[in-house]
Protein backbone atom coordinates (compact mmCIF):
# COMPACT_ATOMS: atom_id res chain seq x y z
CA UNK A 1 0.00 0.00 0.00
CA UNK A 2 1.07 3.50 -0.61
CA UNK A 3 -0.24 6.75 1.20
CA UNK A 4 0.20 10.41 0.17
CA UNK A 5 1.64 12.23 3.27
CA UNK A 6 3.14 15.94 4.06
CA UNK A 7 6.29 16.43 5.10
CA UNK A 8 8.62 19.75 5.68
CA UNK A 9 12.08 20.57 4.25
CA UNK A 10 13.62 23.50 4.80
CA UNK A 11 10.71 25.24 6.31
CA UNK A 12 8.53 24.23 2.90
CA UNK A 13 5.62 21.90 3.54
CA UNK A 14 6.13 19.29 0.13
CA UNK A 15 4.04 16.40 -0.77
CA UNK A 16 6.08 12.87 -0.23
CA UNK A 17 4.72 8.95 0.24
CA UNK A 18 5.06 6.35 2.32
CA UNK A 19 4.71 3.08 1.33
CA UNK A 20 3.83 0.13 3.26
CA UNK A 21 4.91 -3.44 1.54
CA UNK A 22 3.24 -5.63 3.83
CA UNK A 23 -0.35 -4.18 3.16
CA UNK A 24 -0.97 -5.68 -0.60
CA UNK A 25 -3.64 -3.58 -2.50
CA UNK A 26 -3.92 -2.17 -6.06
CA UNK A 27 -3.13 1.44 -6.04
CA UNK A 28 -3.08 4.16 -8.78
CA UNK A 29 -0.96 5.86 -7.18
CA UNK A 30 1.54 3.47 -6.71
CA UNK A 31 1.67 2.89 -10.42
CA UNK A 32 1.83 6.59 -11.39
CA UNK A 33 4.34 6.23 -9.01
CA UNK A 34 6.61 3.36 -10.69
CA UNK A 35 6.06 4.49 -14.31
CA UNK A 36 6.75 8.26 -13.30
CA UNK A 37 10.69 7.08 -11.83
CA UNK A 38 11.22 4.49 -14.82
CA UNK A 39 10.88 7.17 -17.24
CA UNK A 40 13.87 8.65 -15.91
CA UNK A 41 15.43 5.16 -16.86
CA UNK A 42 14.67 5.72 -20.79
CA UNK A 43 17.51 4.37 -22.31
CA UNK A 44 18.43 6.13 -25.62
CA UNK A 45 21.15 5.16 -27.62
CA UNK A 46 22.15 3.45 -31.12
CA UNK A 47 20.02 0.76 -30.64
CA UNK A 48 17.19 2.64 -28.88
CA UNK A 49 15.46 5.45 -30.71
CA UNK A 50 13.15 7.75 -28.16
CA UNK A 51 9.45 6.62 -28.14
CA UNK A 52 7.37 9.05 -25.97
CA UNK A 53 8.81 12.46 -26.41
CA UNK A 54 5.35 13.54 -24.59
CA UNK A 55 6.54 12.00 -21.36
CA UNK A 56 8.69 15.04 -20.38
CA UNK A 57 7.57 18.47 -19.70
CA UNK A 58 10.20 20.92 -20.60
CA UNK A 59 10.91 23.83 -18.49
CA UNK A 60 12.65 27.26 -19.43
CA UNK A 61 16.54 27.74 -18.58
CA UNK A 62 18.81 30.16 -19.46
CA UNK A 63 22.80 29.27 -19.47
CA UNK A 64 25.30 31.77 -19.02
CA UNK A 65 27.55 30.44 -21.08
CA UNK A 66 27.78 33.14 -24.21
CA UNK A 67 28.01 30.20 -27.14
CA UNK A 68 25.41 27.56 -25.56
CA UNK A 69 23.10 26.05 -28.13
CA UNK A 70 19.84 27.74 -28.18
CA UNK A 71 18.10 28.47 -24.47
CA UNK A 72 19.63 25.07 -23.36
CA UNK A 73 16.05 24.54 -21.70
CA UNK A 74 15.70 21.08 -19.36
CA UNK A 75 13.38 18.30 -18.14
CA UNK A 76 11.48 19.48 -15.15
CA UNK A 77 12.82 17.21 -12.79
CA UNK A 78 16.15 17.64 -14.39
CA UNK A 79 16.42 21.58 -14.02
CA UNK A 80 15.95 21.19 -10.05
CA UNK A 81 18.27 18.62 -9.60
CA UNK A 82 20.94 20.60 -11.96
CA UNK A 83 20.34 23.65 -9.87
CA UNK A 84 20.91 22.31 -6.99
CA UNK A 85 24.56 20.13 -8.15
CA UNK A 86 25.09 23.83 -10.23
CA UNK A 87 25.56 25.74 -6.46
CA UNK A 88 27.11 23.04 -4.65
CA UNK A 89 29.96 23.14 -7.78
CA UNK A 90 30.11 27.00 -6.87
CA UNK A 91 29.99 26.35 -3.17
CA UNK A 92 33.39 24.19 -4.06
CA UNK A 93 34.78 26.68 -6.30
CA UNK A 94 33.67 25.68 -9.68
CA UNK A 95 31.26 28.04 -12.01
CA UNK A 96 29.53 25.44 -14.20
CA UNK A 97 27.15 26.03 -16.72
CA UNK A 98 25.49 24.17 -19.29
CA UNK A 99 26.99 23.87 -22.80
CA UNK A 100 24.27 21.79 -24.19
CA UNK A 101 21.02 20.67 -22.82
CA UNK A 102 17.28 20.23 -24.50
CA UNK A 103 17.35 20.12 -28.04
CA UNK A 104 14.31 20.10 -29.83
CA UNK A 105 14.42 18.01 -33.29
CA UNK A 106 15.46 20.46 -35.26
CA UNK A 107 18.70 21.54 -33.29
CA UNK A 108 19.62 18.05 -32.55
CA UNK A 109 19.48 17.12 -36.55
CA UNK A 110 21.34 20.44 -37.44
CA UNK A 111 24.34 19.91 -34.67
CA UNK A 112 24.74 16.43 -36.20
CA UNK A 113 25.12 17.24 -39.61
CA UNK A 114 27.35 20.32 -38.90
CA UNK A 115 29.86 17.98 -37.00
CA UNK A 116 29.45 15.56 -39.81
CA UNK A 117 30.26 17.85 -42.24
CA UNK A 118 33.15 19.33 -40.34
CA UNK A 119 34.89 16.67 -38.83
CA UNK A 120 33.42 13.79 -40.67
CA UNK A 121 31.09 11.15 -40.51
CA UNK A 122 33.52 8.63 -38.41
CA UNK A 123 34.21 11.46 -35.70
CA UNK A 124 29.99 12.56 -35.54
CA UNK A 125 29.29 8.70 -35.20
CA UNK A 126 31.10 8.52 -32.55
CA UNK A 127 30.02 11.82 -30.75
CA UNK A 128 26.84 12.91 -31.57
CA UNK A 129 23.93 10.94 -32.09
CA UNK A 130 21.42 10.96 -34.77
CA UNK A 131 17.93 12.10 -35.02
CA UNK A 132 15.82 10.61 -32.61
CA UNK A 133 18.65 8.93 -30.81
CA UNK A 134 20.24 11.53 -28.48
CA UNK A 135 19.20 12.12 -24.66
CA UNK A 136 19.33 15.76 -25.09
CA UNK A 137 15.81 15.09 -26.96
CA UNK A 138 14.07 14.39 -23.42
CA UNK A 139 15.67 16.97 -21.45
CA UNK A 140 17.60 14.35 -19.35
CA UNK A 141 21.22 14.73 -20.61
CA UNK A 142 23.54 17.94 -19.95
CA UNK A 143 26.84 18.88 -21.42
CA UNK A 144 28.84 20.77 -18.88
CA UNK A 145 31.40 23.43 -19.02
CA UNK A 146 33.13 25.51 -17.06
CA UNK A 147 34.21 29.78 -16.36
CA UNK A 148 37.39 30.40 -14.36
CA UNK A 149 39.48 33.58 -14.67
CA UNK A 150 36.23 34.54 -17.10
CA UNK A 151 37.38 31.87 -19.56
CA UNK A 152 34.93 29.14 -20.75
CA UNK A 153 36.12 25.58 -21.00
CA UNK A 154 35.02 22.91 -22.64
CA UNK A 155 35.12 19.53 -23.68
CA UNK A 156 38.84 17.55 -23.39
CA UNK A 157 40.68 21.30 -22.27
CA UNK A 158 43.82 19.89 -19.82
CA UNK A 159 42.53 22.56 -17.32
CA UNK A 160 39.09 20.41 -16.47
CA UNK A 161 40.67 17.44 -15.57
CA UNK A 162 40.19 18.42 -11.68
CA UNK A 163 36.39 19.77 -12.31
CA UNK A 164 36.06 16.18 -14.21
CA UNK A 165 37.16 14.31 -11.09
CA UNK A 166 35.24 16.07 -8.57
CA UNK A 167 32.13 15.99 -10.85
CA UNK A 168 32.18 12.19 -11.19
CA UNK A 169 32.83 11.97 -7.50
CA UNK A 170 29.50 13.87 -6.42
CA UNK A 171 27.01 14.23 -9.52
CA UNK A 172 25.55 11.63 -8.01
CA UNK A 173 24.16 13.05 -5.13
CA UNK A 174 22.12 14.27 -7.24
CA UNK A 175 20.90 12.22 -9.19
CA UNK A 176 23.07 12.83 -12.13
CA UNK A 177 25.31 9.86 -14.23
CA UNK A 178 28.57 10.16 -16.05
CA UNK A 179 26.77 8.77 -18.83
CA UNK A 180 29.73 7.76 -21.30
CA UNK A 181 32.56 6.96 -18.88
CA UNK A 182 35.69 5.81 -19.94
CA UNK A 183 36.46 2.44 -20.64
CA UNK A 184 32.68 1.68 -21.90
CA UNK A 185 32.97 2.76 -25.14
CA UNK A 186 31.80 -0.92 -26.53
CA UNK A 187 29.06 -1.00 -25.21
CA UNK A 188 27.65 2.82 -24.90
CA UNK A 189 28.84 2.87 -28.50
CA UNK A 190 30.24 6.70 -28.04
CA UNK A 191 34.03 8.14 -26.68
CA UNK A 192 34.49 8.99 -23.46
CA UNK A 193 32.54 12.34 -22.18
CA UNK A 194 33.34 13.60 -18.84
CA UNK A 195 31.24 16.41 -19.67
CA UNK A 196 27.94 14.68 -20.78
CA UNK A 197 25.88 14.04 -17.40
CA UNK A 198 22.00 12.44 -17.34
CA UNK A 199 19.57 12.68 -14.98
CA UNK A 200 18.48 9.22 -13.74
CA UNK A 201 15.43 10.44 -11.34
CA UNK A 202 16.81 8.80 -8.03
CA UNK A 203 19.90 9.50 -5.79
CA UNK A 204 19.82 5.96 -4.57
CA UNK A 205 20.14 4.71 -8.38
CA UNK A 206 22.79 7.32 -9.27
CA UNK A 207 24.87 6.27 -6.57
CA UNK A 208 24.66 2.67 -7.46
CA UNK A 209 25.65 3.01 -11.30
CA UNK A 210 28.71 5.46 -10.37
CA UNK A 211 29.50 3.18 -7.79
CA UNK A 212 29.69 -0.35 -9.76
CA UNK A 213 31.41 1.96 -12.48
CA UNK A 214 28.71 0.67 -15.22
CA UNK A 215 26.94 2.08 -17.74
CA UNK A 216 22.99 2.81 -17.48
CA UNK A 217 22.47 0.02 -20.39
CA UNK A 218 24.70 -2.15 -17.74
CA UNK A 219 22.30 -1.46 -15.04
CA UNK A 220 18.86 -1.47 -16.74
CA UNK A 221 20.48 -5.36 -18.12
CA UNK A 222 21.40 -6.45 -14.29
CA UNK A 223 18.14 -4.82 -13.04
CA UNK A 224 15.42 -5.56 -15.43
C-alpha cells in the first residue's frame, strides 16, 4: 500500500509517500508512481530510438555560457536537480554552466550534420547521435562546461581534468550519471565524455551506477 503524506524541508511543507509493503492492495498511485521514476530510466542510444517524447515536460533555462546552443532549456525534474549540483559546484569553487542541454528536433538534426560535415562522418558517429537517438531530446542529458578567470572551457581542455574528477565523484548526489565513462565505449557505443551528465530520477540509483562503475544500459540489463 502506498499513502500520500506531508512532510517539511527546509521550512517548505512538500508532498512525499510512504509506502507500506506488507499491506498488498492495487493502487493508482503506486503505479503513477513506478512508471513516473522508470521514465527517468529511458535508455536512448544506437540501438534505442526515443518513443514518448510527450513523457517530459520541458521547463525554461537560461545558461550563461555566451556560445550555448539555443536556451539550453531542461526536463522538469532535471532543471531542479541541476540547480541544486550547479551551487554546490560553486559552493566548491567551480562556475559550471550548461553547454548543451534540450534540443528540440530540429537543433539536434542540425548539430549532427554540422559535425558531420566538419569533422566527418567517423568522428559525428562517434560523438553525436542521430535524429531521434540523443538524450538531449528528453531533457535528461547535460553537457557541462566551465568559467574560471572569465574563460569558458570545454570539452577535453587539460585545465578540467580536476572539475572532471570532482564531478564524477559527487554528480551523483544528485541524481546525475557520467553517462559515457571511460572504458565503456563498446558497449555505450560513443568516446568517453566527462562532460555529458544524465539525470536518472533517483539518488539511490545514481549512486549505485557510479558506484559499480557501469553504464545505465549495464544497469537497466542487471536490473530488469
Amino acid at each position: 500500500m502506498i499513502e500520500a503524506v506531508e512532510y517539511k524541508e527546509n521550512g517548505s511543507l512538500l508532498l512525499g509517500v510512504q509506502f507500506h509493503p506488507e499491506i498488498e492492495e492495487e493502487n493508482p498511485l503506486f503505479d503513477w508512481l513506478v512508471s513516473s521514476t522508470k521514465k527517468y530510466l529511458t535508455l536512448v542510444n544506437r540501438e534505442n530510438p526515443i518513443k514518448y517524447y510527450e513523457n517530459y515536460k520541458i521547463v525554461p533555462y537560461k545558461s550563461k555560457y555566451p556560445k550555448c546552443q539555443r536556451d539550453s532549456n531542461l526536463e522538469e525534474n532535471t532543471a531542479i536537480a541541476w540547480k541544486k549540483l550547479q551551487n554546490f559546484l560553486k559552493e566548491n569553487g567551480y562556475n559550471a554552466e550548461i553547454e548543451s542541454a534540450y534540443r528540440p528536433k530540429g537543433l539536434q538534426e542540425e548539430i549532427y550534420n554540422q559535425i558531420k560535415s566538419d569533422e566527418g562522418t567517423d568522428y559525428a558517429e562517434v560523438y553525436v547521435a542521430k535524429l531521434g537517438y540523443s538524450e538531449h531530446e528528453l531533457g535528461l542529458a547535460i553537457d557541462v562546461c566551465l568559467q574560471k578567470n572569465e574563460l569558458w572551457l570545454c570539452g577535453f581542455e587539460e585545465e578540467l581534468s580536476p572539475f572532471y574528477t570532482f564531478l564524477e565523484e559527487h554528480c551523483s548526489n544528485f541524481g546525475f550519471i557520467i553517462r559515457y565513462p571511460k572504458g565503456k565505449e563498446q558497449i555505450t557505443k560513443y568516446n568517453y565524455e566527462p562532460w555529458h551528465i544524465r539525470y536518472v530520477g533517483s539518488i539511490e540509483i545514481a549512486k549505485e551506477i557510479m558506484a559499480k562503475h557501469v553504464t545505465l544500459e549495464e544497469y537497466l540489463c542487471e536490473k530488469y
